[in-house]
N, C-alpha and C. Protein backbone atom coordinates (compact mmCIF):
# COMPACT_ATOMS: atom_id res chain seq x y z
N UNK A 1 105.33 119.78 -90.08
CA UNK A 1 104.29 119.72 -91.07
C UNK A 1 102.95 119.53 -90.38
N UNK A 2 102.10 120.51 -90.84
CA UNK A 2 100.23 120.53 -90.12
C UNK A 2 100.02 118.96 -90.51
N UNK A 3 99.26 118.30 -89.99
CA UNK A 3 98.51 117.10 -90.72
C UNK A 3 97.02 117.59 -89.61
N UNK A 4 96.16 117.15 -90.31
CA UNK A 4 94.49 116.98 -90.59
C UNK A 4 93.74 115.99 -90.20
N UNK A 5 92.93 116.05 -88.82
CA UNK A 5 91.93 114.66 -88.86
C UNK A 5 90.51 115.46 -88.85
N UNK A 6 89.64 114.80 -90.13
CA UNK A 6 88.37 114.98 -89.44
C UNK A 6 87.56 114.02 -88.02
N UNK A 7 86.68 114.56 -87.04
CA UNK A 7 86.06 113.66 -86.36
C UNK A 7 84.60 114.01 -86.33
N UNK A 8 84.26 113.25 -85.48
CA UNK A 8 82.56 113.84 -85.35
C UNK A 8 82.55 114.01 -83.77
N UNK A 9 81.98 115.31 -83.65
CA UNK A 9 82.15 115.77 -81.98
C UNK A 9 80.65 116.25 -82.06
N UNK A 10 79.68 115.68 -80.88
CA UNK A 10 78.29 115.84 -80.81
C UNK A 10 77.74 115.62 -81.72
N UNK A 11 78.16 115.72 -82.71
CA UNK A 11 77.11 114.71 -84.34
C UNK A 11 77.16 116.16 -84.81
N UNK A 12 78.45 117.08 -84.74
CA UNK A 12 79.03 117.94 -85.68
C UNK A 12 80.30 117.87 -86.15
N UNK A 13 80.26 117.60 -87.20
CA UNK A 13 81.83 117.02 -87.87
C UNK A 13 83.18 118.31 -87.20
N UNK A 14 83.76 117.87 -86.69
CA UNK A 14 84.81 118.59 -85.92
C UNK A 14 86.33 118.27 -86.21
N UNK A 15 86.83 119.80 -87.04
CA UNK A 15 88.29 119.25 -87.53
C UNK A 15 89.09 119.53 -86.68
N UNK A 16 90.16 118.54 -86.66
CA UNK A 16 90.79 118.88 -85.60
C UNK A 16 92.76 118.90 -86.14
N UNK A 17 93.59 119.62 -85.45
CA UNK A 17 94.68 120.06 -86.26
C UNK A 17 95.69 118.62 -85.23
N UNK A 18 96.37 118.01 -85.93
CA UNK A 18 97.31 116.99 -85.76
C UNK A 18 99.04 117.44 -85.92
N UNK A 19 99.62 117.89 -85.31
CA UNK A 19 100.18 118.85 -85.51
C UNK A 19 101.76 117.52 -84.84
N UNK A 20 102.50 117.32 -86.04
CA UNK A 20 103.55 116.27 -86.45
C UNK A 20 104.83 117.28 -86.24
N UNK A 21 105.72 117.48 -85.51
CA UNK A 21 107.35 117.84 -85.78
C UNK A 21 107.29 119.24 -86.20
N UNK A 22 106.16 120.13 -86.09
CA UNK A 22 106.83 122.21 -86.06
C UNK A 22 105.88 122.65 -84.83
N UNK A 23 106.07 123.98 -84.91
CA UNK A 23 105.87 124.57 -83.86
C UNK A 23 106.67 124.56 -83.20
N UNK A 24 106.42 124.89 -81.99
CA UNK A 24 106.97 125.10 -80.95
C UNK A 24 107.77 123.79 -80.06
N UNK A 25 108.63 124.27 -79.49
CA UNK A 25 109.56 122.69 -79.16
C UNK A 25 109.55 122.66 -77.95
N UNK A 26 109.52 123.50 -77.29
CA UNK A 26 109.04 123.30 -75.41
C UNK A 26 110.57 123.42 -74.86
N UNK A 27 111.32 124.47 -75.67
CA UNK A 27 112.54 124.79 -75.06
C UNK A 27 112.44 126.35 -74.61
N UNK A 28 111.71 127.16 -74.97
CA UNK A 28 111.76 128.46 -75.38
C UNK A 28 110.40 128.66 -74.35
N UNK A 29 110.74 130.07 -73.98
CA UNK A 29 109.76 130.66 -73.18
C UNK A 29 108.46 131.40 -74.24
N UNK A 30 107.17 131.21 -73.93
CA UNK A 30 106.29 131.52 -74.85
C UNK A 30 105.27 132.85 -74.07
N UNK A 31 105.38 134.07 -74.88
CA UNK A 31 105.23 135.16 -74.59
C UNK A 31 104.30 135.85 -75.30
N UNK A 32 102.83 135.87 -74.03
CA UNK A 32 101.50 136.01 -75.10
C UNK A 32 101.68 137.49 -76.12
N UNK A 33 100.91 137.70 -77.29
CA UNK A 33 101.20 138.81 -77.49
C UNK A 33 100.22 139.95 -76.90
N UNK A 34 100.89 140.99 -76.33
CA UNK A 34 99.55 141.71 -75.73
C UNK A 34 98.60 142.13 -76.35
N UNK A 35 98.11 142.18 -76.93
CA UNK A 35 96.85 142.52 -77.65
C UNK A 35 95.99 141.27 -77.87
N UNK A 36 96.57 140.02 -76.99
CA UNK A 36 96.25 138.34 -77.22
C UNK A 36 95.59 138.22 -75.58
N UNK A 37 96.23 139.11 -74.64
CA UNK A 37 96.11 138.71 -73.60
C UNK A 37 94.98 138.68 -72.32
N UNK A 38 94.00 139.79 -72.73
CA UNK A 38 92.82 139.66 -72.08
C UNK A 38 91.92 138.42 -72.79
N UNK A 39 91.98 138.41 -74.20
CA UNK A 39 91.11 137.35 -74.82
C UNK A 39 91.69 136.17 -74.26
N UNK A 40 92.71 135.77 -74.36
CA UNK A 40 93.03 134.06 -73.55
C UNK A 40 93.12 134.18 -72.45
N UNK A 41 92.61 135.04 -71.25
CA UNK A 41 92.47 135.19 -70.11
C UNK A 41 90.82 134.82 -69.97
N UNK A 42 90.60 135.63 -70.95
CA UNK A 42 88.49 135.89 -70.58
C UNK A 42 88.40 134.54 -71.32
N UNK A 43 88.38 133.44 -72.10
CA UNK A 43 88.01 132.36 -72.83
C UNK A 43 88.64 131.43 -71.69
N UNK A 44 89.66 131.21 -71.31
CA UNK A 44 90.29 130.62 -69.99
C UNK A 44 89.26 130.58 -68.98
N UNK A 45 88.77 131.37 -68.77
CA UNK A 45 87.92 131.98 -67.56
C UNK A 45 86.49 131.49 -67.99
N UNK A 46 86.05 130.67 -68.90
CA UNK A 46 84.74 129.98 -68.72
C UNK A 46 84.40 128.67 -68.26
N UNK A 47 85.76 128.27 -67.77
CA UNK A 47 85.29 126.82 -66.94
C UNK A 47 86.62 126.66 -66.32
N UNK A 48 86.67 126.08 -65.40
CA UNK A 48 87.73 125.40 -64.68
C UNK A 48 88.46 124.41 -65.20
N UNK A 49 89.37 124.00 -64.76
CA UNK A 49 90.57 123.51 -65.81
C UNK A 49 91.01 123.13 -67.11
N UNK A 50 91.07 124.54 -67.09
CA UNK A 50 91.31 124.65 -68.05
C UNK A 50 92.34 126.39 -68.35
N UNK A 51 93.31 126.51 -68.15
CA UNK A 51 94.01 128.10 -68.25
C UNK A 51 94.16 128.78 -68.94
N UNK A 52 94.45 129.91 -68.60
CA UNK A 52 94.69 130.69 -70.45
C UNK A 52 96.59 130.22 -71.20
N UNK A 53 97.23 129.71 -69.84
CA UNK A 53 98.56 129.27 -70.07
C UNK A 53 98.21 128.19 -71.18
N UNK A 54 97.25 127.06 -70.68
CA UNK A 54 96.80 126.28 -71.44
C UNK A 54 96.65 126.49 -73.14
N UNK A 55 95.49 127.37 -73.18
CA UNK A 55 95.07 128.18 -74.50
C UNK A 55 96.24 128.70 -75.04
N UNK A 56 97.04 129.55 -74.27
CA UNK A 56 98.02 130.14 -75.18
C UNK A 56 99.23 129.52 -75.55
N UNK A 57 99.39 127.81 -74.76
CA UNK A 57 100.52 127.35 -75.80
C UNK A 57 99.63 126.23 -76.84
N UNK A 58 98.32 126.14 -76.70
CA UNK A 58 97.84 125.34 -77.71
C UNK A 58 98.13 126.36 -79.24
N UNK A 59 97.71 127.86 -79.17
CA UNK A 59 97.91 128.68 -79.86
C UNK A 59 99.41 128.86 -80.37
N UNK A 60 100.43 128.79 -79.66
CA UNK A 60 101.81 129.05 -80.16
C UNK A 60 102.05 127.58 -81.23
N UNK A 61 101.23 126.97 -81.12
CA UNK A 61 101.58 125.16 -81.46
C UNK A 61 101.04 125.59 -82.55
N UNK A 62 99.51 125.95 -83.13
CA UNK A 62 98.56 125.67 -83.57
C UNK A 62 98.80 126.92 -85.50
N UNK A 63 99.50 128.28 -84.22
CA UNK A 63 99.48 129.16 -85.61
C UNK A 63 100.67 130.64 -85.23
N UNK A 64 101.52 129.99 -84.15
CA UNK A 64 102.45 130.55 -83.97
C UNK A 64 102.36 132.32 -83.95
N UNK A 65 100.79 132.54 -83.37
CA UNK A 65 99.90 133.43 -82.79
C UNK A 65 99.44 134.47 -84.27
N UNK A 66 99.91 133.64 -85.44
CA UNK A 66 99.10 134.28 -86.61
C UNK A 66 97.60 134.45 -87.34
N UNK A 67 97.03 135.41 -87.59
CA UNK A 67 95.98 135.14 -86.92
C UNK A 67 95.37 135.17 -88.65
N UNK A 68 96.50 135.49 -89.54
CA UNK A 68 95.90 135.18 -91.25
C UNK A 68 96.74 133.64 -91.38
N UNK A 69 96.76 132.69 -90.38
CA UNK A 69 97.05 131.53 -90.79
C UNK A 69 96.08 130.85 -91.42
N UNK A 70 96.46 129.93 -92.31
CA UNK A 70 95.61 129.14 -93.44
C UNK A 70 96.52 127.56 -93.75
N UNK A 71 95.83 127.10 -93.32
CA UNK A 71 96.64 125.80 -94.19
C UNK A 71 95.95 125.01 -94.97
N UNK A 72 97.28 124.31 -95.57
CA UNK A 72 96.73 123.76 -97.11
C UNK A 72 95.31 122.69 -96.89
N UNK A 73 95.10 122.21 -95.19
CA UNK A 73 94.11 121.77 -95.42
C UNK A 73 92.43 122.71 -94.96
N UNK A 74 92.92 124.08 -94.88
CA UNK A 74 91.84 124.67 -94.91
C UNK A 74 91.23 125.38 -93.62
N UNK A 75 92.32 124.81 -92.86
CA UNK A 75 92.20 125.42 -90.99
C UNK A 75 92.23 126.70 -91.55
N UNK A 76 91.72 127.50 -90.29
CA UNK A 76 91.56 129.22 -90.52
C UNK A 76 91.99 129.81 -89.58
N UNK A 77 92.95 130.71 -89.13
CA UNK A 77 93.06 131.82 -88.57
C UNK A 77 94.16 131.42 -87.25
N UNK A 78 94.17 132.16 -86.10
CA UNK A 78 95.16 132.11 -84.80
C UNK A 78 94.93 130.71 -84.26
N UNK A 79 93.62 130.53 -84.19
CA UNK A 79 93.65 129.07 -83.63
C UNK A 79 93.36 127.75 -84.61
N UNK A 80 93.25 127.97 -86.00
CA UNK A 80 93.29 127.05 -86.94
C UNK A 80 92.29 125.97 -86.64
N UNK A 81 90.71 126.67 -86.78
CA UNK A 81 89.34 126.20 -86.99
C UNK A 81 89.30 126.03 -88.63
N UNK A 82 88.61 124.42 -88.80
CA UNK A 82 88.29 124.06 -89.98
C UNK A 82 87.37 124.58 -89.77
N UNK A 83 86.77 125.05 -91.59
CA UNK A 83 85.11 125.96 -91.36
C UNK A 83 83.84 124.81 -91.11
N UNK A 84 84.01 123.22 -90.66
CA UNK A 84 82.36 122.94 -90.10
C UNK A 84 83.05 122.87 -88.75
N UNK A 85 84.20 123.05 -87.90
CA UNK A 85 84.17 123.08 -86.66
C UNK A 85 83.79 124.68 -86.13
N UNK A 86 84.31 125.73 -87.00
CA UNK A 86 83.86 127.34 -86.94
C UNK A 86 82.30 126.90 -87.07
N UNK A 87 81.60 126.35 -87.69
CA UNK A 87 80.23 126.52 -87.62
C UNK A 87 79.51 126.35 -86.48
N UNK A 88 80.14 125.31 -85.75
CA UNK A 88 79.68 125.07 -84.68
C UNK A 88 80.05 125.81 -83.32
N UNK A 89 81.27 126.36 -82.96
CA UNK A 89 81.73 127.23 -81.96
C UNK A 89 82.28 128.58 -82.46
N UNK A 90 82.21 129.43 -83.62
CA UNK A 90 82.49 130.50 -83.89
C UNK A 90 81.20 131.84 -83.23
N UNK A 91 81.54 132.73 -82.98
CA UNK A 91 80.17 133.44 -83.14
C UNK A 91 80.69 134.67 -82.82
N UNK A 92 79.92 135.49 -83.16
CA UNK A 92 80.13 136.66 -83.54
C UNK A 92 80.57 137.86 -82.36
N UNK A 93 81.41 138.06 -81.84
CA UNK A 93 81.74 139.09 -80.47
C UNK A 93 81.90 140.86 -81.09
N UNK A 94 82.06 140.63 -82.21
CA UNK A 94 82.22 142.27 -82.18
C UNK A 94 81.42 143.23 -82.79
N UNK A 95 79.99 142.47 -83.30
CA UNK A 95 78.54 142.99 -83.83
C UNK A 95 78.61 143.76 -85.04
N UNK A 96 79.51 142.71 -86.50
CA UNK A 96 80.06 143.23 -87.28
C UNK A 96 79.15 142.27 -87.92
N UNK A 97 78.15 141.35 -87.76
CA UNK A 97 77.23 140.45 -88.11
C UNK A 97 78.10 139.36 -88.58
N UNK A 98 78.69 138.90 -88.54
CA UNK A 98 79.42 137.59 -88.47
C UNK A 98 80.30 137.03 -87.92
N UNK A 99 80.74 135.70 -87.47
CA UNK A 99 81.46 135.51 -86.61
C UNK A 99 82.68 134.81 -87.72
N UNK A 100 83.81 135.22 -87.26
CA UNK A 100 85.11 135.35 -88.17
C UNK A 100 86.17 134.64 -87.71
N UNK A 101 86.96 133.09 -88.00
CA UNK A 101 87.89 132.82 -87.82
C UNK A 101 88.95 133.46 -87.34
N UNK A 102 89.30 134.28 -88.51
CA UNK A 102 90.42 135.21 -88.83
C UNK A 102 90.40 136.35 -87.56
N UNK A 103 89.22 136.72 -87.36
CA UNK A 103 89.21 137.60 -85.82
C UNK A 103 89.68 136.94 -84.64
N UNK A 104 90.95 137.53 -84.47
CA UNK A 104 91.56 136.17 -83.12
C UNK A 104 90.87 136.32 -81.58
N UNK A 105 89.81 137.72 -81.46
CA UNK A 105 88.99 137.82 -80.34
C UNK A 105 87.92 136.61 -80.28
N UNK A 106 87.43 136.22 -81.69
CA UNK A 106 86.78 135.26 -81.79
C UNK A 106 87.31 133.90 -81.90
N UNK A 107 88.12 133.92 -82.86
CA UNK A 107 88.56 132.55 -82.44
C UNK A 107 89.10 132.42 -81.20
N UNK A 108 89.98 133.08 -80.41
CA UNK A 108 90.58 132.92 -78.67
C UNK A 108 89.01 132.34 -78.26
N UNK A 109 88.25 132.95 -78.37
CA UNK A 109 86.96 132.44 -77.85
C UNK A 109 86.16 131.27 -77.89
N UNK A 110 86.43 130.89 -79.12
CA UNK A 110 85.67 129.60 -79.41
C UNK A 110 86.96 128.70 -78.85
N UNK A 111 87.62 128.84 -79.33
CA UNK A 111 88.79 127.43 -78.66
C UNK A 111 88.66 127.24 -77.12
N UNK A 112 88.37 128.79 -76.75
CA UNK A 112 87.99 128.35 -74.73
C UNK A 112 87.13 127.56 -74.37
N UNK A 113 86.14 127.77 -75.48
CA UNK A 113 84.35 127.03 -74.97
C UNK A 113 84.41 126.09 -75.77
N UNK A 114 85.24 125.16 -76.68
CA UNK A 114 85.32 124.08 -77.20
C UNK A 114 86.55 123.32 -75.88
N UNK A 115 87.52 124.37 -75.65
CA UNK A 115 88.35 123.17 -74.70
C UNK A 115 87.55 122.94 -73.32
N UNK A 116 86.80 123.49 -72.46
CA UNK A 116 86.03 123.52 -71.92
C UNK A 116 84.84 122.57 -72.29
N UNK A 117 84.19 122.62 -73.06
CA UNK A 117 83.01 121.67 -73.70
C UNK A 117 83.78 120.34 -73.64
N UNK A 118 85.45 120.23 -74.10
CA UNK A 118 85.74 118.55 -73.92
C UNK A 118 86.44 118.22 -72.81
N UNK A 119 86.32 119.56 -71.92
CA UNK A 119 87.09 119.14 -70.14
C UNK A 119 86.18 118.13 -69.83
N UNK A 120 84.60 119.10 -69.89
CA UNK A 120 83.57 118.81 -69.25
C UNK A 120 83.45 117.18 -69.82
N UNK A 121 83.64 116.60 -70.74
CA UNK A 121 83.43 115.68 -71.64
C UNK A 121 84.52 114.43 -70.66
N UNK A 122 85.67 115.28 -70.81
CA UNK A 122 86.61 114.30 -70.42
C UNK A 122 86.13 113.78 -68.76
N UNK A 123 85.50 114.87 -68.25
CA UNK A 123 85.46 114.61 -66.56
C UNK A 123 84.32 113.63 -66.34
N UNK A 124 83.59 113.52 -67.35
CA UNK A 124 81.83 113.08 -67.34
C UNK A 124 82.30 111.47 -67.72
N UNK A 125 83.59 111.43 -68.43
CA UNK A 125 83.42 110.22 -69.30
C UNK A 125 84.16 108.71 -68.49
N UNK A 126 84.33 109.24 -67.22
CA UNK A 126 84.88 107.83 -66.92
C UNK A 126 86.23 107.08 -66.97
N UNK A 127 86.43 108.05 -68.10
CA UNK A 127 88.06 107.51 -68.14
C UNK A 127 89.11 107.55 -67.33
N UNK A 128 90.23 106.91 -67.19
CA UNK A 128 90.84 107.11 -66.39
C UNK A 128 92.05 107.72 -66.61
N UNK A 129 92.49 109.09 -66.90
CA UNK A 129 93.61 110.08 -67.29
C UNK A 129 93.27 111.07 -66.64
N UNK A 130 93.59 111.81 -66.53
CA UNK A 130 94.04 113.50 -66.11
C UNK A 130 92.93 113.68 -67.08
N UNK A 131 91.68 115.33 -67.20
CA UNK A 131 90.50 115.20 -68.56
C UNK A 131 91.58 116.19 -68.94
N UNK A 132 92.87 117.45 -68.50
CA UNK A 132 92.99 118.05 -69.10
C UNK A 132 94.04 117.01 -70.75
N UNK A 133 94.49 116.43 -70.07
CA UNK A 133 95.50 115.52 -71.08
C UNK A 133 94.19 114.87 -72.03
N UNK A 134 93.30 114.26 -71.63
CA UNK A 134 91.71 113.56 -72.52
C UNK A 134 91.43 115.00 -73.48
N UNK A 135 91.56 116.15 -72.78
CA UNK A 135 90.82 117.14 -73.57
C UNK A 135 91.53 117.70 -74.39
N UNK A 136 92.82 117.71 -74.42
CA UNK A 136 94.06 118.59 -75.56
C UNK A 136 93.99 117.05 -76.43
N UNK A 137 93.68 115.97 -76.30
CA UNK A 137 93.63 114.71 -77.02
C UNK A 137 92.57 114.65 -77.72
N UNK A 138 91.19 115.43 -77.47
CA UNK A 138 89.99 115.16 -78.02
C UNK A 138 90.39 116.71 -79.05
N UNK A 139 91.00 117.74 -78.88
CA UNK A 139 90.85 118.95 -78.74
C UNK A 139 91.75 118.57 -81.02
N UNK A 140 93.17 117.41 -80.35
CA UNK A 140 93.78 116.90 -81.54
C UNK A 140 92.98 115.65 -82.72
N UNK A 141 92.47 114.70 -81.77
CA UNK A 141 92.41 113.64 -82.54
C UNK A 141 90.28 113.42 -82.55
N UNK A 142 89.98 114.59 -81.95
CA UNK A 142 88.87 114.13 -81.57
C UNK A 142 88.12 113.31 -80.78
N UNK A 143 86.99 113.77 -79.97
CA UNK A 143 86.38 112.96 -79.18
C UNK A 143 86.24 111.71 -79.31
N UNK A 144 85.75 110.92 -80.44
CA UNK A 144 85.57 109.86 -80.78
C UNK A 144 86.75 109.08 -80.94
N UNK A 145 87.29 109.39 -81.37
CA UNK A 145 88.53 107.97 -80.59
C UNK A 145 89.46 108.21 -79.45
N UNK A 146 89.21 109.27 -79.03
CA UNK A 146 89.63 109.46 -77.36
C UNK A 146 88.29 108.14 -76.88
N UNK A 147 87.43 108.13 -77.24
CA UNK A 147 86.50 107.39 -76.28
C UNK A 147 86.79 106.02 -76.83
N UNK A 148 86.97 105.96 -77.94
CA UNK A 148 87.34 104.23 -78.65
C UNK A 148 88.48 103.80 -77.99
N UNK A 149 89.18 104.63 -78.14
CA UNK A 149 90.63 103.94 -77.59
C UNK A 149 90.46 104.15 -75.80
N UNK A 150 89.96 104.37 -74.94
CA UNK A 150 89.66 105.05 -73.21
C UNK A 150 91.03 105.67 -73.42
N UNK A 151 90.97 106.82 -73.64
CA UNK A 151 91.93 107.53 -73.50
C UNK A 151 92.65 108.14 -74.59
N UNK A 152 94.11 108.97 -74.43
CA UNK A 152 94.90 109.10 -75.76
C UNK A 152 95.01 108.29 -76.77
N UNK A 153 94.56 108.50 -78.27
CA UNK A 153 94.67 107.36 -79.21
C UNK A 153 95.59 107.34 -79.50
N UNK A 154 96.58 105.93 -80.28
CA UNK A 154 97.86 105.76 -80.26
C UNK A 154 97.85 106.85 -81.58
N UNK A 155 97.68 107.47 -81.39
CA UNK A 155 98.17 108.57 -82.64
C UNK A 155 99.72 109.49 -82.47
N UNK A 156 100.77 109.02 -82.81
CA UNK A 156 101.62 109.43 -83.01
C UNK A 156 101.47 111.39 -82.61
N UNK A 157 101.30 111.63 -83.59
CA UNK A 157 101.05 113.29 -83.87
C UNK A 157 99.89 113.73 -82.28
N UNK A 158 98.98 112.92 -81.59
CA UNK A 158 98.22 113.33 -81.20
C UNK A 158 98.87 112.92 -79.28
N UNK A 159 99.45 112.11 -79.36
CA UNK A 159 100.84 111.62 -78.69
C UNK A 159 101.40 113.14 -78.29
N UNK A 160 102.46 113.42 -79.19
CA UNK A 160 103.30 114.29 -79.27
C UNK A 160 102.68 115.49 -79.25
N UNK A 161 101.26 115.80 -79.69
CA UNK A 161 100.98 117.42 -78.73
C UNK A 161 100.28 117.59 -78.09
N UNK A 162 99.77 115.97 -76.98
CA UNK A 162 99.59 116.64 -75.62
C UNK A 162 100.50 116.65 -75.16
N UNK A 163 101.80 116.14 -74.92
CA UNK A 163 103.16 115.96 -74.73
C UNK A 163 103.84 117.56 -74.78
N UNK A 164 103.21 117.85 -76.12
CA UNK A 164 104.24 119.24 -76.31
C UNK A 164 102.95 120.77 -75.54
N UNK A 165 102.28 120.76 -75.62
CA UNK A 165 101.38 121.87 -74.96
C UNK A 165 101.37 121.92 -73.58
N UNK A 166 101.16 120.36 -72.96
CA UNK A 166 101.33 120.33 -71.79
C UNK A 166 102.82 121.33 -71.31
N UNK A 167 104.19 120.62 -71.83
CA UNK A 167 105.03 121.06 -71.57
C UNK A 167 105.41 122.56 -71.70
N UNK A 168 105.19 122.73 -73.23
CA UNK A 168 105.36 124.53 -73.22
C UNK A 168 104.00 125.55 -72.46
N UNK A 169 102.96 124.79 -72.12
CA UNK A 169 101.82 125.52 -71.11
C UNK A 169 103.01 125.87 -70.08
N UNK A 170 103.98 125.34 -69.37
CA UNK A 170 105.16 125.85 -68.04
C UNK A 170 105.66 126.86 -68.44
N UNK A 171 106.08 127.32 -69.50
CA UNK A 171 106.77 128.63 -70.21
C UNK A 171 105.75 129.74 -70.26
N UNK A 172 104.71 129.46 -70.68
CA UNK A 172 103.82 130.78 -70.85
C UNK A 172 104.06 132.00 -70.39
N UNK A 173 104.09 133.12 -70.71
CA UNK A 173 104.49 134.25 -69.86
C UNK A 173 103.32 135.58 -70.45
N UNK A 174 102.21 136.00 -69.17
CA UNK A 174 101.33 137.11 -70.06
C UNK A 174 102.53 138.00 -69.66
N UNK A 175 103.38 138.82 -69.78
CA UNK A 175 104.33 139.88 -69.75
C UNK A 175 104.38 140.18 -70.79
């Protein structure tokens, strides 16, 4: 079952997906789809640690690479952007004058330069974890209580999918 946290990331309300017991289980080999695979390569490719293996099992977790996903709390598209977190990292790549959730070139994109934006966050901040584990934690539960709590917040759900991305990120396969 999806569950829902809002947070505030830079003093832009940032939703973030809490993702409790589906998806993906980190038994199974996860196999980008090709027409998925230059975009989570090129969004991968705007900062350092951060991979497209990374991106593409947050994606198998997130919308099980569907890219008319919707949930009941209003997430949108392959990577399941609430629309004030799309406001802030969506933008427009294919000069159709708007930038589109539901377009998974765009969303692959914004999720690179948002996980990236909270590497950079995690590396700046002092804490003491791994930033990629701080950043799939800020990426779930939001920045702000990644920083309240120094580190992973005891969030159950937020627990369990850096736990689970980390793990199925080893499966990834662009083939």
């Amino acid at each position: 079952m999806l569950q829902f946290r809002i947070s505030t990331l830079g003093g832009a309300l940032a939703a973030v997906v809490a993702l409790a017991g589906c998806g993906y289980s980190g038994t199974a080999q996860v196999v980008v789809p090709r027409e998925y695979r230059s975009d989570s390569k090129r969004a991968a490719g705007t900062c350092d640690g951060i991979s497209p293996q990374l991106l593409a099992a947050q994606i198998e977790q997130e919308s099980g690479w569907d890219r008319r996903a919707e949930s009941s709390a209003g997430a949108q598209g392959i990577a399941q952007f609430m629309p004030a977190t799309w406001a802030v990292w969506g933008r427009d790549l294919t000069g159709d004058g708007r930038a589109d959730p539901f377009n998974p070139r765009e969303a692959i994109d914004a999720q690179g330069r948002l996980m990236c934006h909270l590497y950079s966050l995690a590396q700046e901040s002092g804490l003491d974890d791994d930033p990629e584990v701080l950043a799939l934690a800020a990426y779930n539960a939001g920045w702000g209580p990644v920083s309240q709590f120094g580190g992973v917040p005891p969030y159950p759900e937020t627990k369990e999918y850096v736990r689970t991305i980390r793990k199925s990120r080893e499966s990834v396969r662009f083939r």
